[in-house]
Every structure is written in C-alpha cells, then in structure tokens.
N, C-alpha and C. Protein backbone atom coordinates (compact mmCIF):
# COMPACT_ATOMS: atom_id res chain seq x y z
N UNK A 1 14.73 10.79 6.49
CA UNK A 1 14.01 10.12 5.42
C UNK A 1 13.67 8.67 5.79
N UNK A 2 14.52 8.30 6.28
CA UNK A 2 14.12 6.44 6.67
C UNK A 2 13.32 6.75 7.86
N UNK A 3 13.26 7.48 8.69
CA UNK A 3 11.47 7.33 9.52
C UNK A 3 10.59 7.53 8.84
N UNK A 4 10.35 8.25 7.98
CA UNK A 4 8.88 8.61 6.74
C UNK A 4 8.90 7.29 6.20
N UNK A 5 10.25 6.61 6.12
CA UNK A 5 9.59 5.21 5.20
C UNK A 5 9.02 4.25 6.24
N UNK A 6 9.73 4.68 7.39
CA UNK A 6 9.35 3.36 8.14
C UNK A 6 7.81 3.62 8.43
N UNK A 7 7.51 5.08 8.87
CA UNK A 7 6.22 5.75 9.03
C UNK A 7 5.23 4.54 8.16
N UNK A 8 5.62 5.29 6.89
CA UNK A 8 4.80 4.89 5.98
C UNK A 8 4.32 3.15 5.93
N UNK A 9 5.47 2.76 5.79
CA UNK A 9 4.84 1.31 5.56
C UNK A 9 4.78 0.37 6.92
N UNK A 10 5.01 1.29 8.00
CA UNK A 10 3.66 0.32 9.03
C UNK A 10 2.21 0.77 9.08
N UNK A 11 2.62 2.05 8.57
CA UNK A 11 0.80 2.70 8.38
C UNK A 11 0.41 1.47 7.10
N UNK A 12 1.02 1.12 6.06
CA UNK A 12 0.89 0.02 4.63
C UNK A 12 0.26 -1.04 5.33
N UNK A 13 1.25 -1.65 6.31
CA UNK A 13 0.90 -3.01 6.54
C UNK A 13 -0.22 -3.06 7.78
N UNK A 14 -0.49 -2.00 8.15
CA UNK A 14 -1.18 -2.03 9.73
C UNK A 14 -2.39 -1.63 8.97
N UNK A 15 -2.84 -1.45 8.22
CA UNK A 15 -4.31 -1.15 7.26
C UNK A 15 -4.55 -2.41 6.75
N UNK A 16 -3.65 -2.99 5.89
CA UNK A 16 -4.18 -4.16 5.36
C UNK A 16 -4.25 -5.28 6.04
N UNK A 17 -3.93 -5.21 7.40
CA UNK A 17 -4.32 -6.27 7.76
C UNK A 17 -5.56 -6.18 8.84
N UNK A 18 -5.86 -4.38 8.92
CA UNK A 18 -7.11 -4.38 9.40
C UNK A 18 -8.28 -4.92 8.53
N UNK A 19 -8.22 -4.63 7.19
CA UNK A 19 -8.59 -5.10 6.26
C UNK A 19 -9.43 -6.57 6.44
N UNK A 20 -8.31 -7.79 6.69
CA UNK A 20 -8.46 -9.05 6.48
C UNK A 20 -7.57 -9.57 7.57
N UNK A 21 -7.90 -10.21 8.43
CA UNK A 21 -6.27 -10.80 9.02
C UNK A 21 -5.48 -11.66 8.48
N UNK A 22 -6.45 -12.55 7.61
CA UNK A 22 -5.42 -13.29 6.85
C UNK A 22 -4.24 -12.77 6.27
N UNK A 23 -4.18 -11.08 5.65
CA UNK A 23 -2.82 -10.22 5.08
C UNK A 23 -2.12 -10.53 6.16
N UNK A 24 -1.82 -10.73 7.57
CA UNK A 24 -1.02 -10.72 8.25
C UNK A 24 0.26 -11.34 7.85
N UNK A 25 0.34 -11.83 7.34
CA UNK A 25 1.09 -12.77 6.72
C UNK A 25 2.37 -12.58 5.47
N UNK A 26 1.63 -11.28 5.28
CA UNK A 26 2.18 -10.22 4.18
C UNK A 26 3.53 -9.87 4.72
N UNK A 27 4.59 -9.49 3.59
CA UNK A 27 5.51 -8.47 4.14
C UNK A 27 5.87 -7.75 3.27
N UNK A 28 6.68 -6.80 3.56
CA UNK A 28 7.21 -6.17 2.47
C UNK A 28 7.47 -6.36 0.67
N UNK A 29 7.56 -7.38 0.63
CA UNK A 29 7.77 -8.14 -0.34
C UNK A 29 6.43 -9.03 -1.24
N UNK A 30 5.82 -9.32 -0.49
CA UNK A 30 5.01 -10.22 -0.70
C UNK A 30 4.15 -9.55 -2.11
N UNK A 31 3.56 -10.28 -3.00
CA UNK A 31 2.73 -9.68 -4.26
C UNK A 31 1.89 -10.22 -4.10
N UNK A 32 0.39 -8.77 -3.63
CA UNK A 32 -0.35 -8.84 -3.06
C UNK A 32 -1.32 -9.50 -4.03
N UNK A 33 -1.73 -9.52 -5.43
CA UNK A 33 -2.56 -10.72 -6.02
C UNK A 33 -1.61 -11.54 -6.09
N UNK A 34 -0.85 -12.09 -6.33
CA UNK A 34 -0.21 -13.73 -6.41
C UNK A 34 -0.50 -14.72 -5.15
N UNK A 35 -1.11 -13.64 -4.20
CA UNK A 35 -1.23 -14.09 -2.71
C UNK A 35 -2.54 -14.23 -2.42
N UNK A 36 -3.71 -13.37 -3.13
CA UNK A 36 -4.87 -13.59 -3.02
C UNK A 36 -5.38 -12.36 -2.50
N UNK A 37 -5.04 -11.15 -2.52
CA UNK A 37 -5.77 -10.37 -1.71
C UNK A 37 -7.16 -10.32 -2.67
N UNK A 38 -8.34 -9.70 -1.73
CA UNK A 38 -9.43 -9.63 -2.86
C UNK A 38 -9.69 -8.31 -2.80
N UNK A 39 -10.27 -8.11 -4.49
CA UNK A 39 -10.18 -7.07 -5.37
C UNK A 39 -10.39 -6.03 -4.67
N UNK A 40 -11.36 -6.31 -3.55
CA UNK A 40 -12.26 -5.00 -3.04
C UNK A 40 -11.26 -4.29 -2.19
N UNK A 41 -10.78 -5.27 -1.37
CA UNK A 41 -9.78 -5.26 -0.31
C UNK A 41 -8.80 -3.96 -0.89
N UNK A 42 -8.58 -4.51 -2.07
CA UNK A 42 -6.91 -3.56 -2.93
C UNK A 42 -7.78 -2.26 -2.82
N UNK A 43 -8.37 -2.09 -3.75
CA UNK A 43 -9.01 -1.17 -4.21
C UNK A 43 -9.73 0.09 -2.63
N UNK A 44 -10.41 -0.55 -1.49
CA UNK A 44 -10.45 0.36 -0.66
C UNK A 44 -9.51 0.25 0.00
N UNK A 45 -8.15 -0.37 -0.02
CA UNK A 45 -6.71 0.22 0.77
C UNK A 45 -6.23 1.06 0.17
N UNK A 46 -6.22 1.15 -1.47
CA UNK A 46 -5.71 2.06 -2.00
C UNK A 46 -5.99 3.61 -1.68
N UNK A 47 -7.81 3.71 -1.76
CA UNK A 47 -8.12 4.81 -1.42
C UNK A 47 -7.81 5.63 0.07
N UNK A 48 -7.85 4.63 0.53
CA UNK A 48 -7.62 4.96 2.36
C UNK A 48 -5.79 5.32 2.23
N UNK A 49 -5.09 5.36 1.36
CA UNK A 49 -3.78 5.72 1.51
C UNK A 49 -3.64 6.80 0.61
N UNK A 50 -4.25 7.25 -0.41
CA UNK A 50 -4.35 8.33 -1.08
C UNK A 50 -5.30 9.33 0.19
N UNK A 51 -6.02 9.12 0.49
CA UNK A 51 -6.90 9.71 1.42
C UNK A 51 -6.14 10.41 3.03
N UNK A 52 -5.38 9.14 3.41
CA UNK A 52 -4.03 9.69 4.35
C UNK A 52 -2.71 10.52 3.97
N UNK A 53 -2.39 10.04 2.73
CA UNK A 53 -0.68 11.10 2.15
C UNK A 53 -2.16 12.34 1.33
N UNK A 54 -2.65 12.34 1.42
CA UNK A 54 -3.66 13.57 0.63
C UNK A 54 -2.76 13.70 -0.82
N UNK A 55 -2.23 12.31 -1.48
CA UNK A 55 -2.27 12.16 -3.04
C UNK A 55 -2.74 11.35 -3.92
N UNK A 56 -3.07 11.68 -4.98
CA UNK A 56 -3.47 10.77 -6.08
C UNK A 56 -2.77 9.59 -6.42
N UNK A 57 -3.11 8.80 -6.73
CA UNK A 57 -2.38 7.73 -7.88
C UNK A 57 -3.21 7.13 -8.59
N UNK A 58 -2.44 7.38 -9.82
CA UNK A 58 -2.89 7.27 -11.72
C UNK A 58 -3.69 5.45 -11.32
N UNK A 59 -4.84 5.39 -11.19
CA UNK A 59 -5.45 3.89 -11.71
C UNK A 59 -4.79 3.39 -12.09
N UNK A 60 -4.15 3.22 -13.37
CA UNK A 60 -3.39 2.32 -14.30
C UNK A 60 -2.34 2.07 -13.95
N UNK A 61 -1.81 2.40 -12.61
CA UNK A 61 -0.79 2.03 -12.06
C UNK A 61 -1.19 1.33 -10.87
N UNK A 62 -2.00 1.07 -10.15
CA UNK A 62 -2.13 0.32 -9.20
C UNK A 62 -1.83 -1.07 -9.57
N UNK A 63 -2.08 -1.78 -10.81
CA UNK A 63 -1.93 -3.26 -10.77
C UNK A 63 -0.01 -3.12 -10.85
N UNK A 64 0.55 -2.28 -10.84
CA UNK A 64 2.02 -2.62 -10.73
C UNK A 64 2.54 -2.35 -9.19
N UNK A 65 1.64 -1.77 -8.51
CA UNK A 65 1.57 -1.47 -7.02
C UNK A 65 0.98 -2.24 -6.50
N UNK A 66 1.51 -3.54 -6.65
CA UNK A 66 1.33 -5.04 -6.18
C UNK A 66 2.37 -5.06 -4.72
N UNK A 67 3.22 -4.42 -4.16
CA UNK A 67 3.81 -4.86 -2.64
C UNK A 67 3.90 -3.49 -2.17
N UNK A 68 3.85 -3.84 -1.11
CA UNK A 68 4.12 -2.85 0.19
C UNK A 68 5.34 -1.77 -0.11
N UNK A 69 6.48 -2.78 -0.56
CA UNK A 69 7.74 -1.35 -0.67
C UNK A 69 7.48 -0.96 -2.58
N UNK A 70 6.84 -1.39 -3.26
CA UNK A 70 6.59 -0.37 -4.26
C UNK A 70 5.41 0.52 -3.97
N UNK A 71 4.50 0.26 -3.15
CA UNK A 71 3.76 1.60 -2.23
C UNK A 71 4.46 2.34 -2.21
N UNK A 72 5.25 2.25 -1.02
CA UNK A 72 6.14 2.94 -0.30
C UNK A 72 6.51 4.09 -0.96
N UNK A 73 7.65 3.78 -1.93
CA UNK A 73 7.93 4.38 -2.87
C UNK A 73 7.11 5.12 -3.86
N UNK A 74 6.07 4.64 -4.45
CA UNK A 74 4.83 5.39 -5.11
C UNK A 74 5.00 6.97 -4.06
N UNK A 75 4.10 6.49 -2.81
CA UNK A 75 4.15 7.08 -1.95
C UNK A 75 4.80 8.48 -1.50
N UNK A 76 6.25 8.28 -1.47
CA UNK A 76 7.67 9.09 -1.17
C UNK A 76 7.58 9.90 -2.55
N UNK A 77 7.82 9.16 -3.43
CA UNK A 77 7.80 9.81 -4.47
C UNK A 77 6.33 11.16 -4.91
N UNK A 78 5.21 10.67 -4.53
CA UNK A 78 4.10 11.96 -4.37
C UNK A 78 3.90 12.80 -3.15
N UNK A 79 4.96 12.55 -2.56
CA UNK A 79 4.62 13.53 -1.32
C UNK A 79 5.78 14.15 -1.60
N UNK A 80 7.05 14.52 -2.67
CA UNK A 80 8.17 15.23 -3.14
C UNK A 80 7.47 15.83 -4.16
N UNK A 81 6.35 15.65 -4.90
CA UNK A 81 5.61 16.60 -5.85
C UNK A 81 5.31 17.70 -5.52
C-alpha cells in the first residue's frame, strides 16, 4: 500500500509542476489556493488525474482537495470503490 501512495503522489506533484514551474515549490502539504495556483491550472490537473486513476470526483469537493496528500487519499480511497 505505501508504494501506490508513493506512486500516486509523485505522479500529484510531477503533473503540477508540469503545469507551471513555479508549483515546484509545492509539497505535500502546501494549500494549493493559499499559494496561488491558477484556477485553470486546478481544474485541468484535476481532470488529468481522474483521467489517469479512471475515477470520478464529486466537483463540490475539489475546493477541499486543496493539497497533494488530501489527493492522495481522495484518490486511494476511489480506487477501493
């Protein structure tokens, strides 16, 4: 189980900072609007990670899927569905 996480969130962080390089800067932790990511940015990383685990996630939950390890977890948690 801890390689799927680790899997997972270098696939997290290795997208968003294809994204922008400025995310580089990001870590696990970091809250990705308090930091500035821009809107568009969120919004096509999101899809590109639903698009890779081949699951959904509910819209109305993305603004609480503000860091990398609550991804993660989102994540883990829809690929046990």
């Amino acid at each position: 189980m801890k390689k799927n996480i680790n899997n997972i969130e270098k696939f997290l962080v290795s997208r968003l900072i294809k994204k922008n390089q400025r995310y580089v800067k990001f870590d696990k932790n970091t809250n990705f609007f308090k930091s500035g990511i821009d809107s568009l940015d969120y919004l096509s990383y999101m899809f590109e990670i639903e698009k890779k685990y081949q699951i959904k996630i509910n819209h109305s939950k993305y603004i609480k899927l503000n860091k990398i390890n609550k991804l993660n977890k989102e994540i883990l948690k829809k690929l046990k569905e």
